[in-house]
N, C-alpha and C. Protein backbone atom coordinates (compact mmCIF):
# COMPACT_ATOMS: atom_id res chain seq x y z
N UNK A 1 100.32 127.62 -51.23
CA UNK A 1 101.32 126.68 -50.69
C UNK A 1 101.52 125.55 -51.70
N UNK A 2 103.36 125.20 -52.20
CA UNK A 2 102.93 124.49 -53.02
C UNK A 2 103.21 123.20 -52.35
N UNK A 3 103.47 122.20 -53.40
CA UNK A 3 103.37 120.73 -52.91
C UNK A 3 104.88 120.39 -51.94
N UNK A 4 105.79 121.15 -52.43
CA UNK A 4 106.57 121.18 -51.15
C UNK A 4 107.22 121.25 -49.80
N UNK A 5 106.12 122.19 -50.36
CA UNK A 5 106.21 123.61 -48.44
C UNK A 5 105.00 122.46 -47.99
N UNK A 6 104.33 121.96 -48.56
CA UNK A 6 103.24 120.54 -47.34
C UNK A 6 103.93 119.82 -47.04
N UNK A 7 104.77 119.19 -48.00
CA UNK A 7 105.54 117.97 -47.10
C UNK A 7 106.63 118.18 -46.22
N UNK A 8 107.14 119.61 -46.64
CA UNK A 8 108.09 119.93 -45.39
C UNK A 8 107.29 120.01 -44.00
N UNK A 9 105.92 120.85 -44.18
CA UNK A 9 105.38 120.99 -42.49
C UNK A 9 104.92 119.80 -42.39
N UNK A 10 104.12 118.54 -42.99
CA UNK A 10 104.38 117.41 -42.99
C UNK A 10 105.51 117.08 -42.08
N UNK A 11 106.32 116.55 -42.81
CA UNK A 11 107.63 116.40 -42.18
C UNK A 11 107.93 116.79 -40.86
N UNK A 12 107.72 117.99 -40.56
CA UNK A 12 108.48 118.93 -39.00
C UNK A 12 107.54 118.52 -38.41
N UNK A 13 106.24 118.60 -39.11
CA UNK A 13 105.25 117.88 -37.38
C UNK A 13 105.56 116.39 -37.18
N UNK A 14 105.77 115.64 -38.55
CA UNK A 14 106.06 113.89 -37.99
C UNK A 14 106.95 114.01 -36.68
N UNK A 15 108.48 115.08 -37.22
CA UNK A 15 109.74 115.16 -36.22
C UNK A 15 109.55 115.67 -35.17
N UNK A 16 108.71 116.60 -34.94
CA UNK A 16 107.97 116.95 -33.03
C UNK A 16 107.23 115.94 -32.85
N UNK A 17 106.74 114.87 -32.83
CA UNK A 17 105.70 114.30 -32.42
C UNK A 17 106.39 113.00 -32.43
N UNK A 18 107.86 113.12 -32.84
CA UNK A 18 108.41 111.67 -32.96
C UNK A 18 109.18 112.10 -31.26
N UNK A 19 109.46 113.09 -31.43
CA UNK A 19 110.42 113.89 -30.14
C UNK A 19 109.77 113.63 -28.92
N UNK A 20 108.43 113.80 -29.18
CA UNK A 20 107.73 113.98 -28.01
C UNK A 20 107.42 112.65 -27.44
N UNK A 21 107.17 111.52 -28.53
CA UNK A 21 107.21 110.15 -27.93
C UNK A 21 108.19 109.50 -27.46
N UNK A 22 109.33 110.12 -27.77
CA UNK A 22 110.50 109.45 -27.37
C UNK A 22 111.02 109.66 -25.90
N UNK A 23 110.47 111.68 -25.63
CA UNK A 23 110.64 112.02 -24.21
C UNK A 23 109.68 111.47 -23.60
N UNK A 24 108.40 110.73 -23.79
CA UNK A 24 107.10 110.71 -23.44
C UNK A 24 108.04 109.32 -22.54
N UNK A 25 108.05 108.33 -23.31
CA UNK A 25 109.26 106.76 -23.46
C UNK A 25 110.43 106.97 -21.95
N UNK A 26 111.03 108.24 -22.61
CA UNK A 26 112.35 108.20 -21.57
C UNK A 26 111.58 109.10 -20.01
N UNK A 27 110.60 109.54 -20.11
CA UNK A 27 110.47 110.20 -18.66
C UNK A 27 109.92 108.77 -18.44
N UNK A 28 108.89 107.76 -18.54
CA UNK A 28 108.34 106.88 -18.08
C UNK A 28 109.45 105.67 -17.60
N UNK A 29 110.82 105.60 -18.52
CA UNK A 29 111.60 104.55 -18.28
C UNK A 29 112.84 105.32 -17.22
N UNK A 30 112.73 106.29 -16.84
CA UNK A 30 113.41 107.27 -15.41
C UNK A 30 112.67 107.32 -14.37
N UNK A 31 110.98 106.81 -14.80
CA UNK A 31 110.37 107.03 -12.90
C UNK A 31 110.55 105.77 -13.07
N UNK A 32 110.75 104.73 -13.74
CA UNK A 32 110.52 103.14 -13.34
C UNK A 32 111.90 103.24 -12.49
N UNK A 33 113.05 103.93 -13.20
CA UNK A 33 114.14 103.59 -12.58
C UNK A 33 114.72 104.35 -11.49
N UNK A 34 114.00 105.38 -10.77
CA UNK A 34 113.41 106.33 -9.83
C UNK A 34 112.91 105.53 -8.81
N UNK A 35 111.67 104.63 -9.15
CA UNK A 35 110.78 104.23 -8.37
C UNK A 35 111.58 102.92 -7.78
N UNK A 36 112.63 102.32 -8.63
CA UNK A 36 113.13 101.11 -8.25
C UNK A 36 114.36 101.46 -7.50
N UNK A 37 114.95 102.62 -7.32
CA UNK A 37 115.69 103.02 -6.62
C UNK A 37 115.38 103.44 -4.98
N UNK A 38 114.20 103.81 -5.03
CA UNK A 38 113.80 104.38 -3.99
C UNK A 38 113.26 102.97 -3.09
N UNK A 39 112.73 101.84 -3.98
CA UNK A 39 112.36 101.27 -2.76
C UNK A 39 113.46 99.71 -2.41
N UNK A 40 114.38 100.13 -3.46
CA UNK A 40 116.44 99.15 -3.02
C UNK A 40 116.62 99.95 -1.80
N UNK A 41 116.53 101.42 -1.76
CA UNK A 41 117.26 102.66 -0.55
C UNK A 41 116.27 102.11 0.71
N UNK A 42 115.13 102.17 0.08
CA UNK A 42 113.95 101.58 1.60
C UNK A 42 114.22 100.76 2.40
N UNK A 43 114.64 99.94 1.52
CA UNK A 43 114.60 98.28 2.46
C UNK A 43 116.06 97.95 2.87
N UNK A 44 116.76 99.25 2.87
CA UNK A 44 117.92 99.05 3.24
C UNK A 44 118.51 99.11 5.11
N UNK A 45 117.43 99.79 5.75
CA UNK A 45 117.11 99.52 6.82
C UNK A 45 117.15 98.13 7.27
N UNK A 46 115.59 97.67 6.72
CA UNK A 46 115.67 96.23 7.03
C UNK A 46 116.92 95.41 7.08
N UNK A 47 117.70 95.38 6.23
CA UNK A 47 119.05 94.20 5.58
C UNK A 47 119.69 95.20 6.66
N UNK A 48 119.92 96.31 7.06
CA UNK A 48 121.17 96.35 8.31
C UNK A 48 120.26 96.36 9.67
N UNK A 49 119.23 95.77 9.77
CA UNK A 49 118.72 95.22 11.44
C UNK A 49 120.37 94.39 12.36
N UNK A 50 119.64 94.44 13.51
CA UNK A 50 120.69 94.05 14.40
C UNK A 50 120.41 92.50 14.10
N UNK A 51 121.67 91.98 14.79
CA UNK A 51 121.76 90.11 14.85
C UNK A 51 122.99 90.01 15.57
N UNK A 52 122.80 88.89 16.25
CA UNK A 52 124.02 88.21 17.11
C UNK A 52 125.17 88.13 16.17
N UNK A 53 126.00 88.56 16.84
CA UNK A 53 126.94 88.04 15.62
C UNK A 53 128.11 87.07 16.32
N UNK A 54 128.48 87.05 17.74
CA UNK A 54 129.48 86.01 18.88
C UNK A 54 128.76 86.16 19.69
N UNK A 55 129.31 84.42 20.28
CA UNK A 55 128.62 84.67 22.03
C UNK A 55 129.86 83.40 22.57
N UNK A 56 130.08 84.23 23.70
CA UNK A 56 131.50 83.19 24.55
C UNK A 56 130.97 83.37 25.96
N UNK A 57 130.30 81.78 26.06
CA UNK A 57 130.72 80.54 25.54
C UNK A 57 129.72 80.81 24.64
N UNK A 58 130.20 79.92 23.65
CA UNK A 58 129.52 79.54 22.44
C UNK A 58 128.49 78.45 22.64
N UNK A 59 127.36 78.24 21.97
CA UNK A 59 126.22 78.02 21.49
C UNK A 59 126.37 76.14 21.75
N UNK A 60 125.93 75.55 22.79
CA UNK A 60 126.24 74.03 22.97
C UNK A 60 127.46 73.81 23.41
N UNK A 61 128.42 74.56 24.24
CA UNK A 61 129.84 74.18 23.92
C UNK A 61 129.75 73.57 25.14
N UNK A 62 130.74 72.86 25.51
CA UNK A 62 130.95 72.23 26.69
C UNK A 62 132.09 72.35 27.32
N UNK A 63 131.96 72.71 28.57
CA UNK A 63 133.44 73.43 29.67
C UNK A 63 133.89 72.90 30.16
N UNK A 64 134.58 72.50 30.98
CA UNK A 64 135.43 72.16 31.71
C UNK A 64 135.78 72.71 33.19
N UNK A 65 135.48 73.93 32.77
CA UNK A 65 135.84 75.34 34.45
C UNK A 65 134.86 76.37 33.88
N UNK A 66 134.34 76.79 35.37
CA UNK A 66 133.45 77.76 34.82
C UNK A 66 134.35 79.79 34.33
N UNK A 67 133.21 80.19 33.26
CA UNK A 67 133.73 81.13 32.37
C UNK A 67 133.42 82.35 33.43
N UNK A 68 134.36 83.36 33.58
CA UNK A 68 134.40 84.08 34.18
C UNK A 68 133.33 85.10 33.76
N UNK A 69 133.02 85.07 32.41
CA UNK A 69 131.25 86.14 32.01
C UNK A 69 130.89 85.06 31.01
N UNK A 70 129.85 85.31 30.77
CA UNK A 70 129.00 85.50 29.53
C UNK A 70 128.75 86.98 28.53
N UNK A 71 129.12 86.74 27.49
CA UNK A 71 129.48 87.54 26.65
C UNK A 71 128.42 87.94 24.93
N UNK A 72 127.74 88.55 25.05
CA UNK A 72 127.20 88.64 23.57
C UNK A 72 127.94 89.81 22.63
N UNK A 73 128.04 90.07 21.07
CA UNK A 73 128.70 90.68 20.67
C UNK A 73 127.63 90.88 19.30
N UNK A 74 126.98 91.78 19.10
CA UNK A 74 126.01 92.39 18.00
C UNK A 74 126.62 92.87 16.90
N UNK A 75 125.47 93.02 16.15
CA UNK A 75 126.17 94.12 14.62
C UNK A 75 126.39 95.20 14.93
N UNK A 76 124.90 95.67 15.70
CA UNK A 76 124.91 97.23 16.19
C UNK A 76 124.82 97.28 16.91
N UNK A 77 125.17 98.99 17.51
CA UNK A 77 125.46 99.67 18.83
C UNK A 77 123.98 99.24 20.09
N UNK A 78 124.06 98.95 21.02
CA UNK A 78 122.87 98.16 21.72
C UNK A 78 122.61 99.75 22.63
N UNK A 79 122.13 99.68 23.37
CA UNK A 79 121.33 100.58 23.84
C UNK A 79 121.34 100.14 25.82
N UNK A 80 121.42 100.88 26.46
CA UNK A 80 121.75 100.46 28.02
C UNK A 80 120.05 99.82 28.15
N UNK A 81 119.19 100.79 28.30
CA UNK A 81 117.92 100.49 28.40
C UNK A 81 116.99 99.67 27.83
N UNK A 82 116.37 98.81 27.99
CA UNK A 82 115.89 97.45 27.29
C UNK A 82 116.35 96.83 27.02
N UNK A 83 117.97 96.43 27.24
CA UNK A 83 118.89 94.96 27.04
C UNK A 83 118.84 94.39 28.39
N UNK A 84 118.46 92.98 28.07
CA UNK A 84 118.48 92.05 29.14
C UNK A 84 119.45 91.09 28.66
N UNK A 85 120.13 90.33 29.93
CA UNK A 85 120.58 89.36 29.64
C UNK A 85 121.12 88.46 31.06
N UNK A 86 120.57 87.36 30.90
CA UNK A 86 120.39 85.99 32.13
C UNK A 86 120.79 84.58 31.60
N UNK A 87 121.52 84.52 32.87
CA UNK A 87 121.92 82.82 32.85
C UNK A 87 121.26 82.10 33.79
N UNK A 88 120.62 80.75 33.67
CA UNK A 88 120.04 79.89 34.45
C UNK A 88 120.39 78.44 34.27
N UNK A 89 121.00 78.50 35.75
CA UNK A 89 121.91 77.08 35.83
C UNK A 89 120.56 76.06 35.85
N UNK A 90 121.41 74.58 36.12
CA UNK A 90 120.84 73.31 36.00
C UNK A 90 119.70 72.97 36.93
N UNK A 91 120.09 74.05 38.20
CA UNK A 91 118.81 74.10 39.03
C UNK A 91 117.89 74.66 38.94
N UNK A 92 117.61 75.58 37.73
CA UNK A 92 116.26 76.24 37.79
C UNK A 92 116.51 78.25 38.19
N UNK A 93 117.99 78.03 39.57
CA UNK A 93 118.81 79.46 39.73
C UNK A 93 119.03 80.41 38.59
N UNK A 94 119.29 81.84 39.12
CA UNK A 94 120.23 82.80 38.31
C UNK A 94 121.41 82.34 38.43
N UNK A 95 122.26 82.23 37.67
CA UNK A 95 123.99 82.11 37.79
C UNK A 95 124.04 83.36 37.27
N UNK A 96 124.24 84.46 37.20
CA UNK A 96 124.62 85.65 36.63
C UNK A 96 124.67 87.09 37.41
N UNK A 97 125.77 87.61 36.86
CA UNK A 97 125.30 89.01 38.04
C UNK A 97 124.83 89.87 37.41
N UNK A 98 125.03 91.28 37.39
CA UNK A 98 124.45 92.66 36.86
C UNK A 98 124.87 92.90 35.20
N UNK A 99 124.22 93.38 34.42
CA UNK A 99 124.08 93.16 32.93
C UNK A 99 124.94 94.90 32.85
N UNK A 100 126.17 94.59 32.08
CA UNK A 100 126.99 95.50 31.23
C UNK A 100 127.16 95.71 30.11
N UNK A 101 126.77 96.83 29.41
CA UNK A 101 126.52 97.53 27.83
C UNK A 101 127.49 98.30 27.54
N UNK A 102 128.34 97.69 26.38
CA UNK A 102 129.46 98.54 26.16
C UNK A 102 129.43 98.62 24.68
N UNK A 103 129.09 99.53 23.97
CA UNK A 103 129.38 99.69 22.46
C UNK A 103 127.94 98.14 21.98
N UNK A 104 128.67 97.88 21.14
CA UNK A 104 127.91 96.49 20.52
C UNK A 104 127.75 95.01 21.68
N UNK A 105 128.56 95.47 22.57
CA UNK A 105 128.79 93.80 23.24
C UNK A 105 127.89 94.22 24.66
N UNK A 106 127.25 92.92 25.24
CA UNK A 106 126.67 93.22 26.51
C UNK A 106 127.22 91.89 27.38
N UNK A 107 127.33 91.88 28.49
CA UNK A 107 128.15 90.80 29.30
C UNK A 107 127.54 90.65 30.54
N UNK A 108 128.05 89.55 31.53
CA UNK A 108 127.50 89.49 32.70
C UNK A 108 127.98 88.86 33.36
N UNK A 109 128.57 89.16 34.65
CA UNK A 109 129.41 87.78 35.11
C UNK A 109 128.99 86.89 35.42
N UNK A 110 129.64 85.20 35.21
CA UNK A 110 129.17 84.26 35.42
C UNK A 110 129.35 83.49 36.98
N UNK A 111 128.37 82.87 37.95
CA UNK A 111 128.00 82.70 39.01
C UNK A 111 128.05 81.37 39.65
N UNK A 112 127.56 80.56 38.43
CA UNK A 112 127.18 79.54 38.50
C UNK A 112 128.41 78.32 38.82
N UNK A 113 128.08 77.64 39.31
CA UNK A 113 129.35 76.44 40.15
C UNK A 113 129.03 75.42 40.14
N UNK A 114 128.02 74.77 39.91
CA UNK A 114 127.85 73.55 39.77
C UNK A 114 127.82 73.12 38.21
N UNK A 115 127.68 71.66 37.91
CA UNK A 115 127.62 71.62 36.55
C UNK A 115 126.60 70.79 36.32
N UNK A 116 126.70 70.79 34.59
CA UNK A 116 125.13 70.84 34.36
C UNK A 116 125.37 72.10 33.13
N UNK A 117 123.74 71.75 32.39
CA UNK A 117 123.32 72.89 30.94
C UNK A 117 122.76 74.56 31.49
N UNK A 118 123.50 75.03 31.59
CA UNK A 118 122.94 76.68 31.44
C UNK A 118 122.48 77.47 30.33
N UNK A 119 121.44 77.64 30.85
CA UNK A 119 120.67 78.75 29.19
C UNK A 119 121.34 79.81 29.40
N UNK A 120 121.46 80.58 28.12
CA UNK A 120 121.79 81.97 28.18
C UNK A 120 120.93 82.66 27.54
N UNK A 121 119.51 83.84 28.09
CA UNK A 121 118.43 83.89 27.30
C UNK A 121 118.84 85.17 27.29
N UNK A 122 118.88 86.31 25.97
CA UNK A 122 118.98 87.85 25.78
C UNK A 122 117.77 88.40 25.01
N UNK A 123 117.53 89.58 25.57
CA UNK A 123 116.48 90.62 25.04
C UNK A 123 117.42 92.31 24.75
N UNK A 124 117.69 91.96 23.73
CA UNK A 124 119.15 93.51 23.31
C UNK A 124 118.43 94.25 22.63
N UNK A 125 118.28 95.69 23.24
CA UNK A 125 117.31 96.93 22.39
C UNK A 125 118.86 97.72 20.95
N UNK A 126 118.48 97.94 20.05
CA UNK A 126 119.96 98.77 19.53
C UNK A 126 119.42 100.06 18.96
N UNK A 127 120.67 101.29 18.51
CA UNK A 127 120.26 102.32 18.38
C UNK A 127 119.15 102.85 17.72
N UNK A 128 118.81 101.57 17.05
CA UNK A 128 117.56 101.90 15.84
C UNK A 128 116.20 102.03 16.48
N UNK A 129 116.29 101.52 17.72
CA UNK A 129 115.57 100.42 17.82
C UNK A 129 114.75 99.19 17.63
N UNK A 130 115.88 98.57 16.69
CA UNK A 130 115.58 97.15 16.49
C UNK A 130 115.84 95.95 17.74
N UNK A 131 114.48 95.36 17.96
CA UNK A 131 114.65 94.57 19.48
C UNK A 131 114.97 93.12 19.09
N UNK A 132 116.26 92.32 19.46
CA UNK A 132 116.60 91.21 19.11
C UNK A 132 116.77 90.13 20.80
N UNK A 133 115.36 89.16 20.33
CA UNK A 133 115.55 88.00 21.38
C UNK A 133 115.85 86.74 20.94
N UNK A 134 116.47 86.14 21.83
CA UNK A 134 117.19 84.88 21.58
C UNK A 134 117.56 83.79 22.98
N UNK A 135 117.90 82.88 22.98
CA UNK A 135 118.58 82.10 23.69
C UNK A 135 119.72 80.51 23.29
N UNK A 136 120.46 79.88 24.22
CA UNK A 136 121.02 79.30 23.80
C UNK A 136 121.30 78.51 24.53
N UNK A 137 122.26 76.84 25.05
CA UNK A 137 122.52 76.79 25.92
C UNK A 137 124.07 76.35 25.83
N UNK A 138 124.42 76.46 27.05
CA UNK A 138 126.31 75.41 27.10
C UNK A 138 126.04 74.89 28.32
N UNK A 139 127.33 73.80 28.55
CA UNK A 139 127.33 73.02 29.61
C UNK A 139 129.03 72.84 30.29
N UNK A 140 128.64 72.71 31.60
CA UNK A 140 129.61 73.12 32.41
C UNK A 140 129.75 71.52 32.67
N UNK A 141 131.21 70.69 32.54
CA UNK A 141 131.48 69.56 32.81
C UNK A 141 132.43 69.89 34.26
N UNK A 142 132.36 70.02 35.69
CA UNK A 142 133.43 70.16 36.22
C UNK A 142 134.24 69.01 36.50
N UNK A 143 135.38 69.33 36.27
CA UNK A 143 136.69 68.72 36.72
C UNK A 143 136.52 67.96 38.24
N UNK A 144 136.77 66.63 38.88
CA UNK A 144 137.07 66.05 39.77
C UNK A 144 138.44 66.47 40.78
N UNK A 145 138.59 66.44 41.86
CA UNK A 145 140.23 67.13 42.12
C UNK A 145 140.50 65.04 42.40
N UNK A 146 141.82 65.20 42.39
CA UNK A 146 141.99 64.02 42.73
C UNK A 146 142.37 63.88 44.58
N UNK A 147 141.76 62.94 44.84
CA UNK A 147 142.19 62.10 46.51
C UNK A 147 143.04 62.42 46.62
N UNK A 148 143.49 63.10 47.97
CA UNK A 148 144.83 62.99 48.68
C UNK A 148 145.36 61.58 48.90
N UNK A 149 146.61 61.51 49.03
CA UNK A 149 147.37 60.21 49.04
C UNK A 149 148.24 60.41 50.65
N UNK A 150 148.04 59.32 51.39
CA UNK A 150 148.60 59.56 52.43
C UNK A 150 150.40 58.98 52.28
N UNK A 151 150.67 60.02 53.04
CA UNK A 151 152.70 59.60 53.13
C UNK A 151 153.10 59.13 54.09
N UNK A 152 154.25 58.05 54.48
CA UNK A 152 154.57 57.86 55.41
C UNK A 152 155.44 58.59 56.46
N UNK A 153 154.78 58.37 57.45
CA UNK A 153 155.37 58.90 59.00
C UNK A 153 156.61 58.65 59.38
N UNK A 154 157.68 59.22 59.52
CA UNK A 154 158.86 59.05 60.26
C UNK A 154 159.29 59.52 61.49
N UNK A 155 159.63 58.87 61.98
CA UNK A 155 160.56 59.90 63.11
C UNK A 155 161.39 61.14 62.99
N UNK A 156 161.95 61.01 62.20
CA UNK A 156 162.53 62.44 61.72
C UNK A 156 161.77 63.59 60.61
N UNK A 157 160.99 63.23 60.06
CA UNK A 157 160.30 64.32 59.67
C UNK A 157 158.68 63.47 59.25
N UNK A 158 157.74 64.56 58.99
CA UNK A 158 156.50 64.12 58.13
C UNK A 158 155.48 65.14 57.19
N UNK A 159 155.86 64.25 56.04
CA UNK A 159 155.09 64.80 55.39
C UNK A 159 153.69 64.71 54.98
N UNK A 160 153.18 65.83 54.63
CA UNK A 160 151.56 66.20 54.66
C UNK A 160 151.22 66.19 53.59
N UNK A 161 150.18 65.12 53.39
CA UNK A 161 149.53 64.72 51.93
C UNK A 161 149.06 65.94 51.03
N UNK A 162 149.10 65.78 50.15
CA UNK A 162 148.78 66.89 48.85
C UNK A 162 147.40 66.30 47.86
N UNK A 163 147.20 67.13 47.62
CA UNK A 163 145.85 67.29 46.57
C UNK A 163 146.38 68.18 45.50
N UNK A 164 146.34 67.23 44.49
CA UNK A 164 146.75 68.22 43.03
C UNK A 164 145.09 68.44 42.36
N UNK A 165 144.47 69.33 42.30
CA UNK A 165 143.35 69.29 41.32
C UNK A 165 143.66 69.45 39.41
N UNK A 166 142.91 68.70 39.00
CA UNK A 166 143.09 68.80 37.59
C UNK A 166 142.99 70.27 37.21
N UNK A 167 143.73 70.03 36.09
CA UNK A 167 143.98 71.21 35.61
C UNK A 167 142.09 71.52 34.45
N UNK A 168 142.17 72.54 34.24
CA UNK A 168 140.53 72.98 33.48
C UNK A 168 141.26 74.02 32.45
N UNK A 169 140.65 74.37 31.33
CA UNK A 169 140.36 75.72 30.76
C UNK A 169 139.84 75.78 30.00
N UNK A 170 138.84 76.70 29.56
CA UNK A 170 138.02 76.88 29.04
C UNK A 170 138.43 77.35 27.51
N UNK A 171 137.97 76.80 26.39
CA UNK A 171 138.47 77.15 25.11
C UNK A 171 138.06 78.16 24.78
N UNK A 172 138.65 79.00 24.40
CA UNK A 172 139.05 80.26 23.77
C UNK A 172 137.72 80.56 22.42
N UNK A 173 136.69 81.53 22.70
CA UNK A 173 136.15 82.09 21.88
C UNK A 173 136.35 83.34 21.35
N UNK A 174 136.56 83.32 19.56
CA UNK A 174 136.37 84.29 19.14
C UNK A 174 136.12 85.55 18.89
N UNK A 175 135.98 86.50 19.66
CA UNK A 175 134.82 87.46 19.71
C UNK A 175 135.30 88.97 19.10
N UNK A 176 134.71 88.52 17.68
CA UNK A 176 134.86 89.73 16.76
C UNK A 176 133.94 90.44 16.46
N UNK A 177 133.86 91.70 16.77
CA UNK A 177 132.84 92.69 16.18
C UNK A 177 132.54 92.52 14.91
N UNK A 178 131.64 93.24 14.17
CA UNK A 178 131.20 93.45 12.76
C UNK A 178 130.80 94.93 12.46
N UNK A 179 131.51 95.30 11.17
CA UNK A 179 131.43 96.74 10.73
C UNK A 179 130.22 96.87 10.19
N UNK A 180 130.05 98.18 9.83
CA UNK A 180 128.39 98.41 9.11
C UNK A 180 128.10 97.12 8.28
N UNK A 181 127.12 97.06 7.66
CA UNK A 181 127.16 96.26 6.83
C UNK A 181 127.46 96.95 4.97
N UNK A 182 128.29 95.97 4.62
CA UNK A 182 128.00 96.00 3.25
C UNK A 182 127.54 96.29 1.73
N UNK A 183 126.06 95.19 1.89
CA UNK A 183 125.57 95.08 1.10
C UNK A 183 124.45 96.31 0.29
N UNK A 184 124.10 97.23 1.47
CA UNK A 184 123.53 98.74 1.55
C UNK A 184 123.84 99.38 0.07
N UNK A 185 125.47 99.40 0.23
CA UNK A 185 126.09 100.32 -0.53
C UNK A 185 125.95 99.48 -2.10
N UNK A 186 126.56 98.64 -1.64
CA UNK A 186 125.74 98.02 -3.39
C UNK A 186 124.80 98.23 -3.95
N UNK A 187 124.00 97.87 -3.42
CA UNK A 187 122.24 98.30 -3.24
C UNK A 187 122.19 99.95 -4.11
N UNK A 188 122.84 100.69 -3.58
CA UNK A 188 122.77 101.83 -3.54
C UNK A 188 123.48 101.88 -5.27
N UNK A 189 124.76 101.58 -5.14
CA UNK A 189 125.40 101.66 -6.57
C UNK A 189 124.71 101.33 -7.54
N UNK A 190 124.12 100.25 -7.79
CA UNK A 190 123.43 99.33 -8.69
C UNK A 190 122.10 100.17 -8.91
N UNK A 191 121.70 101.04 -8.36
CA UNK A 191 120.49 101.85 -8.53
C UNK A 191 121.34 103.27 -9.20
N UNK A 192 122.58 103.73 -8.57
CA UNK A 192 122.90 104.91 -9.50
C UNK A 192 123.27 104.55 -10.81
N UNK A 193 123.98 103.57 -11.20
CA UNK A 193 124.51 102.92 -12.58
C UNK A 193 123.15 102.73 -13.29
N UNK A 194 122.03 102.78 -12.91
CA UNK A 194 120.66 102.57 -13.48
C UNK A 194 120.37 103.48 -14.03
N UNK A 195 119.90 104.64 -12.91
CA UNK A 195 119.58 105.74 -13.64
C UNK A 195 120.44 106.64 -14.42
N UNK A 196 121.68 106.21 -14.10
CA UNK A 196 122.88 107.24 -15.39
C UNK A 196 122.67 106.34 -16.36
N UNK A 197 122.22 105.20 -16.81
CA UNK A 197 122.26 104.32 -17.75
C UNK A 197 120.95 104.92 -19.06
N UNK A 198 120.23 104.83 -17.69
CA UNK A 198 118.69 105.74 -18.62
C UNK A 198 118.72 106.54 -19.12
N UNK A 199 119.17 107.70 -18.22
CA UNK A 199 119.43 109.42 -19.07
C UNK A 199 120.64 108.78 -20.12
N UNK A 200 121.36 108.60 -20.00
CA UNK A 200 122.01 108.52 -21.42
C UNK A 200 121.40 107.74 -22.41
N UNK A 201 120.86 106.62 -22.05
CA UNK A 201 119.56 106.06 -23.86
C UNK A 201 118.70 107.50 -23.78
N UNK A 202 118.18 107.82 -22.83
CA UNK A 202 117.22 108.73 -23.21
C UNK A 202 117.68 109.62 -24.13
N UNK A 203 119.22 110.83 -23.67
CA UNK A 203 119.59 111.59 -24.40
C UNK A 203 120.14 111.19 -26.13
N UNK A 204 120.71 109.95 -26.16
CA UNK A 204 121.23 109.31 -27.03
C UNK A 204 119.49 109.02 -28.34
N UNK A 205 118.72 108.78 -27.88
CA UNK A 205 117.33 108.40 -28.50
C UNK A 205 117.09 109.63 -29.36
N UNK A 206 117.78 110.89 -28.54
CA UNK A 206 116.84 112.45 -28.68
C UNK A 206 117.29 112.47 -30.05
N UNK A 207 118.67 112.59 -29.87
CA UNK A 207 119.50 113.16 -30.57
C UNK A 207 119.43 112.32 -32.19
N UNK A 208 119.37 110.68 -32.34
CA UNK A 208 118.93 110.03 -33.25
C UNK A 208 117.63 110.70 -33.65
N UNK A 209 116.65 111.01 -32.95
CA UNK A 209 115.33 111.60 -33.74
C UNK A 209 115.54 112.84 -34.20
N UNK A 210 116.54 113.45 -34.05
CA UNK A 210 116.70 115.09 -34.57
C UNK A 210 117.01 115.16 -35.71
């Protein structure tokens, strides 16, 4: 063998062994970006848990006439079984009637007639079963009617005093659902743009060592 034919196999083993560190490099920098994918996808559960998202009446608000329900409105789909939801007037009472589950929103009619701060306390199970408790309160200001006013008596006719009660209404809440969430899918993108990012340095690395 002369001094050539050594440095050529020289040579071809440097170039396998340069190959092999480079795949050695790119499989290790694909499970990092494997491993960081898998646990963005994990915790993607968590970030779409349930949460209040409306409640009419709203949170401290103050009325005027009482609201014909109480109203909650979730991210996600709630579940009939294990959602609670109660109002308790100024006396210590239920003001509320029988608890209704429809899609995301749960409701209840409202009872209560006197005024004064009512809690509104909920325990909402959802499809995941993620269990979300909470409470809140509003307050019922009622309206006064005003005194009848007496009219005068005639001989030819008489008229009969009237009572106008003030007028009341209750301001108008919001109540908008919320679509899946979001941020999931990002989550998700930002992990595929990763690993197509890798395999191509990786392949791009090979091909420079060849």
């Amino acid at each position: 063998m002369d001094h050539n034919e050594a440095e050529a196999i020289v040579g071809d083993s440097r170039r396998r062994s340069g190959r092999r560190q480079v795949a050695r490099r790119g499989a290790a920098v694909l499970a990092v970006l494997v491993g960081l994918g898998a646990l963005l996808l994990g915790a993607t559960p968590a970030w779409a848990h349930n949460a209040l998202v409306t409640a009419s009446p709203k949170k401290d608000a103050t009325l005027t006439a009482a609201p014909g329900a109480v109203k909650l409105t979730f991210l996600a789909t709630l579940k009939s079984d294990g959602t609670k939801l109660t109002v308790t007037g100024p006396d210590g009472g239920a003001a509320a009637g029988p608890v209704t589950v429809s899609g995301k929103a749960v409701s209840v009619p409202f009872t209560g007639t006197a005024g004064g701060a009512y809690t509104v306390a909920y325990e909402v199970l959802s499809k995941d079963g993620h269990l979300v408790k909470g409470s809140y309160r509003f307050s019922l200001a009622m309206a006064e009617s005003a005194a009848p006013s007496p009219s005068p008596v005639t001989e030819s006719a008489q008229v009969s005093p009237s009572a106008s009660p003030a007028a009341a209404s209750t301001a108008p809440v919001a109540d908008t659902g919320s679509g899946d969430p979001w941020w999931p899918w990002v989550g998700g993108a930002a992990v595929a743009g990763l690993l197509v990012g890798g395999v191509i340095n990786l392949v791009k690395k090979r091909r420079e060592q060849a």
